[in-house]
Protein backbone atom coordinates (compact mmCIF):
# COMPACT_ATOMS: atom_id res chain seq x y z
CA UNK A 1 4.06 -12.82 -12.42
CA UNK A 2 2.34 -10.21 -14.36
CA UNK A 3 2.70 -6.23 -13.77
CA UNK A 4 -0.30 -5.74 -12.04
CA UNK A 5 1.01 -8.33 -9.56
CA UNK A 6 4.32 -7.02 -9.11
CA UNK A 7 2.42 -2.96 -9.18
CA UNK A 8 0.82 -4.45 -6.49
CA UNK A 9 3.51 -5.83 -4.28
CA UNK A 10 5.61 -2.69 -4.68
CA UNK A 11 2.16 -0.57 -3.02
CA UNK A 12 1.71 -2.89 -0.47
CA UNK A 13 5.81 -2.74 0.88
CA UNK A 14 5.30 1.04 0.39
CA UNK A 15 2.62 0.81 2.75
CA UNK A 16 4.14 -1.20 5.28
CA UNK A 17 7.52 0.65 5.39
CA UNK A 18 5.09 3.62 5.62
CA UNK A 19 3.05 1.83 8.72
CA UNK A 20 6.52 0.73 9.88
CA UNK A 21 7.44 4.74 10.25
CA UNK A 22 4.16 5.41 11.80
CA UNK A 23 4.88 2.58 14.40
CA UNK A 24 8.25 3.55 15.30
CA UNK A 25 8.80 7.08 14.87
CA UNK A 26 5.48 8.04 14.16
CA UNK A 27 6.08 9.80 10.92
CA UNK A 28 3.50 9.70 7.69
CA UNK A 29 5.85 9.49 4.84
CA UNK A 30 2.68 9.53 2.38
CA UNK A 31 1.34 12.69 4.80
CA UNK A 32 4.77 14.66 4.81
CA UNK A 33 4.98 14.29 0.56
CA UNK A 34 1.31 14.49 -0.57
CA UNK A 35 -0.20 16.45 2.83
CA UNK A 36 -2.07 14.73 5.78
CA UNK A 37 -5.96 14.31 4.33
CA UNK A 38 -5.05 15.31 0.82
CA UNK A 39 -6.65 13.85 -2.41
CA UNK A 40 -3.12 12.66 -3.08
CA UNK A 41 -2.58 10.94 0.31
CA UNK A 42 -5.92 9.68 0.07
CA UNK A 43 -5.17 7.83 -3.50
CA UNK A 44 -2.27 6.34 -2.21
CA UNK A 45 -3.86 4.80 0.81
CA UNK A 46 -6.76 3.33 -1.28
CA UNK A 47 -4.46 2.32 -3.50
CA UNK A 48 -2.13 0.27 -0.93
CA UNK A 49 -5.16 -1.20 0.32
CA UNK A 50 -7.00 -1.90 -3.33
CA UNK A 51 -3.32 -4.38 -3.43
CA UNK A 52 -3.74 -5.62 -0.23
CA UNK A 53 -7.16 -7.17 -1.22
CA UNK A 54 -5.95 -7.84 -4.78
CA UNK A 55 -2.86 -9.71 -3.31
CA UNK A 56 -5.32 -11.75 -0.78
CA UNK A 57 -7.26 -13.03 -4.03
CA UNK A 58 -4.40 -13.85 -6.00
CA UNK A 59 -3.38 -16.15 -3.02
CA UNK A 60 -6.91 -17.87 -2.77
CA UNK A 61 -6.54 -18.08 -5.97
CA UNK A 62 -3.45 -20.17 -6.36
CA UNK A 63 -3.83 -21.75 -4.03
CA UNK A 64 -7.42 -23.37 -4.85
């Protein structure tokens, strides 16, 4: 597995623990340490979902 594979896990379980919070207690870690609509917050987000995608293709492409 190479870095940007395992970079790439670590954002996406940040972002589900994070969507976990919202779900449960709704509470925005990434909000409450970067600010709620911040450039920050905003990075991280696309960032979580940039691996989500990135994650989805590595999958296809293993598995093709």
């Amino acid at each position: 597995m190479n870095i940007v594979t395992k970079i790439a896990y670590l954002l996406v379980i940040i972002g589900a623990l994070n969507w976990g919070l919202v779900g449960v207690f709704n509470f925005d870690l990434v909000a409450m340490i970067f600010g709620a609509g911040s450039l920050l917050s905003r990075i991280v987000y696309s960032l979580v979902g940039l691996s989500g995608v990135y994650l989805i293709l590595d999958y296809i492409k293993r598995k093709a």
